[in-house]
Protein backbone atom coordinates (compact mmCIF):
# COMPACT_ATOMS: atom_id res chain seq x y z
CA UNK A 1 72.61 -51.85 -40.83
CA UNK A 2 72.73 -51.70 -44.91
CA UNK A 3 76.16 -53.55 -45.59
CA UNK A 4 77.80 -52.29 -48.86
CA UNK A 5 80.29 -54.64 -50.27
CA UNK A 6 83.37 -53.77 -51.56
CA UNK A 7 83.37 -51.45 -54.72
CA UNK A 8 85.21 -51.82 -58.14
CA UNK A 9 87.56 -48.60 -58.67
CA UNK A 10 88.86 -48.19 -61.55
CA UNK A 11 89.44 -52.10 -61.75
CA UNK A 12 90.22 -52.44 -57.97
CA UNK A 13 88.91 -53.48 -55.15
CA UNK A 14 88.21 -50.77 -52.64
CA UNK A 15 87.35 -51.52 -49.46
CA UNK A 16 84.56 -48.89 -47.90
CA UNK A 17 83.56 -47.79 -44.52
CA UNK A 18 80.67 -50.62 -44.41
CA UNK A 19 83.41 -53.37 -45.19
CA UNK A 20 85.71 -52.12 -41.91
CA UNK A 21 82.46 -51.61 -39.73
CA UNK A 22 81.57 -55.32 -40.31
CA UNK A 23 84.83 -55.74 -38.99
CA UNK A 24 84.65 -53.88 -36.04
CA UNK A 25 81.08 -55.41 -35.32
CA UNK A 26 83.20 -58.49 -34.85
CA UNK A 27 84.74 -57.01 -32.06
CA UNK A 28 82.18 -55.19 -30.63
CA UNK A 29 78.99 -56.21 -31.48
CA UNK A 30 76.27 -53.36 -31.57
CA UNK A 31 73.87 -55.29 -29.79
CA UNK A 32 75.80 -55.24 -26.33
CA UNK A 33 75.68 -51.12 -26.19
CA UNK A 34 73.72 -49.76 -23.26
CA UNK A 35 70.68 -48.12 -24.45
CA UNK A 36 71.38 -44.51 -23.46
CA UNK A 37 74.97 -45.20 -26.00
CA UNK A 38 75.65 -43.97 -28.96
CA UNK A 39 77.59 -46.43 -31.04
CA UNK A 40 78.23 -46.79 -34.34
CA UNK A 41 78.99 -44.14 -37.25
CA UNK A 42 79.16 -40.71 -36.24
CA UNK A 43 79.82 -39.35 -39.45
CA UNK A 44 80.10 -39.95 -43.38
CA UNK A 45 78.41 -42.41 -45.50
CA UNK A 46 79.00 -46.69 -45.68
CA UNK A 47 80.30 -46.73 -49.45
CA UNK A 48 82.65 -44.52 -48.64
CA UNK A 49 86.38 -46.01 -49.62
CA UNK A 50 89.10 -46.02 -46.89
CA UNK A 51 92.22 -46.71 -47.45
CA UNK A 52 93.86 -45.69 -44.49
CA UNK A 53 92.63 -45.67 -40.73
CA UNK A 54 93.61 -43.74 -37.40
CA UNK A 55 92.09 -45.04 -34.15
CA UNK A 56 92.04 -42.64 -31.21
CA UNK A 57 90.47 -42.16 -27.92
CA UNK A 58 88.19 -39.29 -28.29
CA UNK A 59 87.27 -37.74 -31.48
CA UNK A 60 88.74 -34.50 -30.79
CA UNK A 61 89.16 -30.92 -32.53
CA UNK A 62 92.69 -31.95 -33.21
CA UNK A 63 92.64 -35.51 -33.67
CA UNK A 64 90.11 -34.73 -36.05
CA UNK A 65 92.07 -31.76 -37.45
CA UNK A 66 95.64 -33.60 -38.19
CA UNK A 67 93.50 -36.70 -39.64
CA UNK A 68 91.83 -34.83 -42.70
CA UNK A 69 95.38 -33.19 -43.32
CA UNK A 70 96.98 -36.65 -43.49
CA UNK A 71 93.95 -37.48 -45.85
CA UNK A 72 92.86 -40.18 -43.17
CA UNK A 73 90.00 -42.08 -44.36
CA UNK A 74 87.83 -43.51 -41.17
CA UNK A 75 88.40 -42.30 -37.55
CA UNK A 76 87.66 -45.32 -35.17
CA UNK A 77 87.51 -44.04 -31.85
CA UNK A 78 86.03 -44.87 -28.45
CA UNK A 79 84.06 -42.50 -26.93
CA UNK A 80 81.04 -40.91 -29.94
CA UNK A 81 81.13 -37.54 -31.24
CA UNK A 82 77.16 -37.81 -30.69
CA UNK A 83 75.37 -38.71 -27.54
CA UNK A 84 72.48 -36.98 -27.97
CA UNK A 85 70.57 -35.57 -30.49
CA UNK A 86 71.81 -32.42 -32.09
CA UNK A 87 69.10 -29.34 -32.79
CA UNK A 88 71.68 -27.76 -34.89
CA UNK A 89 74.85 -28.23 -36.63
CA UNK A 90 76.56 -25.09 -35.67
CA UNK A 91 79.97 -24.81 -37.33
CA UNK A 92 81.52 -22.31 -34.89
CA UNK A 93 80.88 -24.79 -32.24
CA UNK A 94 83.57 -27.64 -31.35
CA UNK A 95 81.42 -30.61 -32.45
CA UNK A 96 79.61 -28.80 -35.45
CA UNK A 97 83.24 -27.43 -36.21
CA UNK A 98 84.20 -31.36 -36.39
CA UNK A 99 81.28 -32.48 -38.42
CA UNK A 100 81.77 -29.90 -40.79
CA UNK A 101 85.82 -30.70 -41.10
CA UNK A 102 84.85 -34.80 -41.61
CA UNK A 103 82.22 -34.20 -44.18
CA UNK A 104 84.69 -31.47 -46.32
CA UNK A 105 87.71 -33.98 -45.91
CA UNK A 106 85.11 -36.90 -46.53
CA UNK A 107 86.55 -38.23 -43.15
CA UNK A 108 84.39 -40.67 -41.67
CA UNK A 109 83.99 -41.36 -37.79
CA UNK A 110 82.38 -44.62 -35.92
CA UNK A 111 82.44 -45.16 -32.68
CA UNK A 112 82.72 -48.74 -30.54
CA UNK A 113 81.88 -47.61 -27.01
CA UNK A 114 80.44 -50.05 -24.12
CA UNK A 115 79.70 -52.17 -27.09
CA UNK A 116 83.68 -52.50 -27.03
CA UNK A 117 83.56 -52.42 -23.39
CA UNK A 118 80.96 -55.14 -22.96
CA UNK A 119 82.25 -57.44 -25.80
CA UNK A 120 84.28 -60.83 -25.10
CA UNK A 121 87.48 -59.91 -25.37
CA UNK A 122 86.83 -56.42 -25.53
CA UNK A 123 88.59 -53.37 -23.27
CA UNK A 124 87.42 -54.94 -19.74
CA UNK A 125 89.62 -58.13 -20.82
CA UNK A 126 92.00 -56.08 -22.52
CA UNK A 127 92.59 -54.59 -18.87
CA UNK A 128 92.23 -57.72 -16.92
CA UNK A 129 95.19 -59.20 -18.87
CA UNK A 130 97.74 -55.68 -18.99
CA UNK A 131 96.75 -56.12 -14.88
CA UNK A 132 97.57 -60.00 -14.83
CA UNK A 133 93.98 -60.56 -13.02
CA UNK A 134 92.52 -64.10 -14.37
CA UNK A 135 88.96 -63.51 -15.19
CA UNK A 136 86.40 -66.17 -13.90
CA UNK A 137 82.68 -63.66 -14.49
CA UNK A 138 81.31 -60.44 -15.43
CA UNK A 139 80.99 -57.66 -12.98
CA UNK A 140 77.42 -56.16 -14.25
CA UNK A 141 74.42 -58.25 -15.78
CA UNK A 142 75.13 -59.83 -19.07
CA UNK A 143 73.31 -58.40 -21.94
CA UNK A 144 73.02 -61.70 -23.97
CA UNK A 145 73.06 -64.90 -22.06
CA UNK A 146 74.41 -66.68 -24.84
CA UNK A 147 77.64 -64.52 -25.13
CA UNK A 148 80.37 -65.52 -23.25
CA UNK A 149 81.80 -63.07 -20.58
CA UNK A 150 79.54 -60.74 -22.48
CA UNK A 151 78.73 -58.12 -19.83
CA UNK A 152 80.29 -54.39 -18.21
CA UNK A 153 83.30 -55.25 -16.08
CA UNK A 154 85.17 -58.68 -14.67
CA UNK A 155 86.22 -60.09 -11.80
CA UNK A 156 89.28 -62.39 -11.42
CA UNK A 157 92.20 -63.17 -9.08
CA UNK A 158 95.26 -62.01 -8.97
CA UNK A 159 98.50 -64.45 -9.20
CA UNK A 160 99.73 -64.00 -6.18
CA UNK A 161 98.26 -62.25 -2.92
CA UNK A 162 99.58 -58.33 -2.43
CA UNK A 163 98.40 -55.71 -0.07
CA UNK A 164 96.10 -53.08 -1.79
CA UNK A 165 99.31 -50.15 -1.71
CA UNK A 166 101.55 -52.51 -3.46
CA UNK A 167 98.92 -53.87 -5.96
CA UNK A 168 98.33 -50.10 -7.11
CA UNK A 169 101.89 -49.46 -7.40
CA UNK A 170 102.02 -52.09 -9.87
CA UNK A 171 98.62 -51.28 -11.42
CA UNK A 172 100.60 -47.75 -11.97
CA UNK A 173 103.60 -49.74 -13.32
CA UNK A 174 101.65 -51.91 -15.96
CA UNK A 175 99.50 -48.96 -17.16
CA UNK A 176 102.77 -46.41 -17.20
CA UNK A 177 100.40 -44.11 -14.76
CA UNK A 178 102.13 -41.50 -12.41
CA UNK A 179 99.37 -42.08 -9.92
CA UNK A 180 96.04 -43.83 -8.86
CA UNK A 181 94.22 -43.11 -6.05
CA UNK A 182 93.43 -45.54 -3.24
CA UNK A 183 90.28 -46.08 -1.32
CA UNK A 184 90.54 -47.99 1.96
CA UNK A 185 93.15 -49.52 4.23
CA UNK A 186 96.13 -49.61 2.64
CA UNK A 187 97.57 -52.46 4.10
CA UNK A 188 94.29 -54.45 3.01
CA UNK A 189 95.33 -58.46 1.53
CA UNK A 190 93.80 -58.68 -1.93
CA UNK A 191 93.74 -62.11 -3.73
CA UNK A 192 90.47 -61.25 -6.42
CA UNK A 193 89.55 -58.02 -7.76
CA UNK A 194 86.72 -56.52 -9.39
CA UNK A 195 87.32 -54.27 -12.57
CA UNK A 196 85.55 -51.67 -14.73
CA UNK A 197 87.46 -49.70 -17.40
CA UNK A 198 85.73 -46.20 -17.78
CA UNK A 199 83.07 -44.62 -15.01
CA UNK A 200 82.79 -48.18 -13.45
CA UNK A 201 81.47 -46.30 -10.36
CA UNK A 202 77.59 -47.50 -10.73
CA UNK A 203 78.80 -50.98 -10.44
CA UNK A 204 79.98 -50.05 -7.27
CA UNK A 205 76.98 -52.67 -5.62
CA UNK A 206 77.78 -55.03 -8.06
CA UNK A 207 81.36 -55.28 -6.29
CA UNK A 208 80.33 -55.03 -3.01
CA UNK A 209 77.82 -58.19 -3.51
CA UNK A 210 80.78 -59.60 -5.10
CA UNK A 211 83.66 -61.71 -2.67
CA UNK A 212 86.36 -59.09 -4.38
CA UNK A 213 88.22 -57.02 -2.03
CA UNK A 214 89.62 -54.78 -4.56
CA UNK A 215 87.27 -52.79 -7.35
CA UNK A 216 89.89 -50.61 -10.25
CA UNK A 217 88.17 -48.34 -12.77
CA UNK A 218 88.80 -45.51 -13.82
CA UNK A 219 85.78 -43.15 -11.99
CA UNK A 220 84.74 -43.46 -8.48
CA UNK A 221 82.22 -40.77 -6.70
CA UNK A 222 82.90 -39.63 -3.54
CA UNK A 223 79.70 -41.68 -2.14
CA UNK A 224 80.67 -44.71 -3.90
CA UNK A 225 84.34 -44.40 -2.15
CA UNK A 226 82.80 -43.93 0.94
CA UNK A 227 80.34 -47.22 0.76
CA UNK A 228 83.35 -49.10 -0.15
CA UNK A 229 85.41 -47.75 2.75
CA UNK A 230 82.58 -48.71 4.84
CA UNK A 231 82.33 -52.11 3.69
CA UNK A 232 86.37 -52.82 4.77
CA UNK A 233 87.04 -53.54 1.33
CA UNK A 234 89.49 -51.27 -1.46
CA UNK A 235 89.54 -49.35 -4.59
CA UNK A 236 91.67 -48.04 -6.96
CA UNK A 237 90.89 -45.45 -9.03
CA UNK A 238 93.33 -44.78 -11.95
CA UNK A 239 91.62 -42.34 -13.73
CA UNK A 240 88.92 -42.70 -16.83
CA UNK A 241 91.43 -41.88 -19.72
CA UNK A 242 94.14 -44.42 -17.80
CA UNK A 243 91.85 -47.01 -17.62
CA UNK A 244 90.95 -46.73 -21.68
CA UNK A 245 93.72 -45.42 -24.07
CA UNK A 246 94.79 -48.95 -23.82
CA UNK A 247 92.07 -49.08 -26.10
CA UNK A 248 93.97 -47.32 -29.09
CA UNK A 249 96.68 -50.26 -29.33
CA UNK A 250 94.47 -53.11 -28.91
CA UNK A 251 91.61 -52.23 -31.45
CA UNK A 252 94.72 -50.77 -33.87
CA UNK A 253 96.13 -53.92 -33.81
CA UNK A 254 93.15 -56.14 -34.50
CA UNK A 255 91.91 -54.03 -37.64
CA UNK A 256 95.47 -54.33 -38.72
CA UNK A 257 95.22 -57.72 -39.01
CA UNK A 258 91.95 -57.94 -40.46
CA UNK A 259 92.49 -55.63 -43.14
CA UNK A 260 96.20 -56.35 -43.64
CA UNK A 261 95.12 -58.70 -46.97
CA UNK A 262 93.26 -55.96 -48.73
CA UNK A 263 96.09 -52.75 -48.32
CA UNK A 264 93.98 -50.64 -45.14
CA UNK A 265 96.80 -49.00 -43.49
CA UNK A 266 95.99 -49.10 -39.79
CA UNK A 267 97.45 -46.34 -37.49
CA UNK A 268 97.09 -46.21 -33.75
CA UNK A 269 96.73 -42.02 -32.83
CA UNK A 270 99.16 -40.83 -30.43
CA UNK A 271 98.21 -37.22 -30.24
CA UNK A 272 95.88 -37.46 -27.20
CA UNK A 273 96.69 -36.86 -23.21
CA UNK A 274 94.36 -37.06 -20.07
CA UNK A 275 92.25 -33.69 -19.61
CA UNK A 276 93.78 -33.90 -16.13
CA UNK A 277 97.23 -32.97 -15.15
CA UNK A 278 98.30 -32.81 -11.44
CA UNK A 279 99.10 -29.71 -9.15
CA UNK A 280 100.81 -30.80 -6.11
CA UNK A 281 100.96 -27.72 -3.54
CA UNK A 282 103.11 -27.02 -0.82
CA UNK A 283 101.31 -27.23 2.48
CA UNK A 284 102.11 -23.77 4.32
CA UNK A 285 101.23 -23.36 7.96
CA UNK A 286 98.86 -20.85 8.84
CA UNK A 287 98.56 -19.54 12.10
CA UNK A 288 94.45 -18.96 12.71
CA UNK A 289 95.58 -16.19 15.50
CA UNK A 290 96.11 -13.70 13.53
């Protein structure tokens, strides 16, 4: 990427998208996206100035919609706007409708996806440590041997030994979740765990060659739950947006810091909630005789 350094405005120093991208590169480091990602900036242009930041989940219609009304300069969010290429920019369409909002209110959007999830220190750590599991290795093949703990998921131990019902009850607890669901006997002893943030359910072999017990992410297919049933071992699954809104604090308050010296306001989005509510239904008898 073309860095752009800082422009003169008017005799100050503005600080432009390029500037709080090299930033976030520091973080998450484009190099350690999987190749069928699409990190990086979504939208708008690298001299563009920014003087104030949101950082949300998803870039969605009305994350996207509030931001240009409070004149928000750079949307950092986790998931991309773009996966694959578009034919058309249709503006009656939600993400043409987006694209067409950020260019008008000169909004730009980046995104830091498994580059963020495979980076040292990045969301699988962030996890590991709002879960109290000690990391010792990645869960999935590092990308760069060089990189420390550079890789998709982790695996650690736990502090103390708990059966897999009470070590999802406090899973729920730490990640203020209403519910998780378990795969496995209940009762099972868990002293190391494997963990994925996001749709960890293709490392599903990579846990089972593992000694973990325990694998928590946020996706697991019905096959996947099965071969780990099989194999007498557990999982949790607490959901993909539960696993990764932790996201929004932790990259908020890293930018903050970084930018704190040249007057970026920095503000973590609260408007999002999980696509998925729950509908518990009463169980009613029914009598097959008639």
């Amino acid at each position: 990427m073309r860095w752009c350094r800082n422009v003169e405005r008017k005799g100050k120093r503005v600080t432009t998208v390029a500037e709080v991208i090299r930033h976030l590169e520091t973080m998450a480091p484009g190099e350690l996206a999987e190749q069928w990602d699409n990190c990086g900036l979504q939208v708008g242009a690298l001299d563009w100035p920014v003087r104030r930041v949101w950082v949300s989940l998803d870039p969605l219609p009305e994350v996207v919609s509030v931001a240009c009304r409070n004149q928000v300069d750079l949307l950092v969010t986790h998931h991309p706007l773009i996966f694959k290429p578009l034919r058309q920019i249709d503006a009656a369409a939600p993400v043409g409708r987006i694209i067409a909002d950020a260019l008008k209110a000169r909004l730009a959007i980046y995104s830091a996806h498994t580059s963020y999830d495979s980076a040292p220190d990045g969301l699988n750590d962030v996890l590991a440590r709002r879960l109290d599991v000690a990391t010792t290795r990645v869960l999935g093949s590092a990308l760069l041997p060089s990189a420390s703990l550079a890789g998709l998921g982790r695996i650690g131990g736990l502090a103390r030994p708990m059966a897999l019902e009470d070590l999802a009850r406090d899973v729920c607890r730490r990640l203020g979740l209403d519910e998780a669901r378990l795969v496995g006997n209940p009762r099972l002893t868990v002293h190391e765990v494997a963990l994925c943030s996001g749709s960890g359910g293709s490392l599903t072999p990579d846990f089972l060659a593992s000694s973990a017990q325990v694998y928590i992410t946020g996706e697991i297919h019905y096959h996947q739950a099965r071969d780990i049933a099989a194999a007498q071992r557990g999982a949790i699954d607490i959901g993909h947006f539960g696993s990764e809104r932790i996201m929004i604090g932790d990259v908020a308050e890293r930018l903050k810091r970084k930018l704190a010296a040249e007057g970026v306001e920095v503000t973590a989005c609260e408007l999002e909630k999980d696509a998925f509510t729950s509908l518990r239904v009463p169980i009613i008898a029914v009598d097959e005789r008639q």
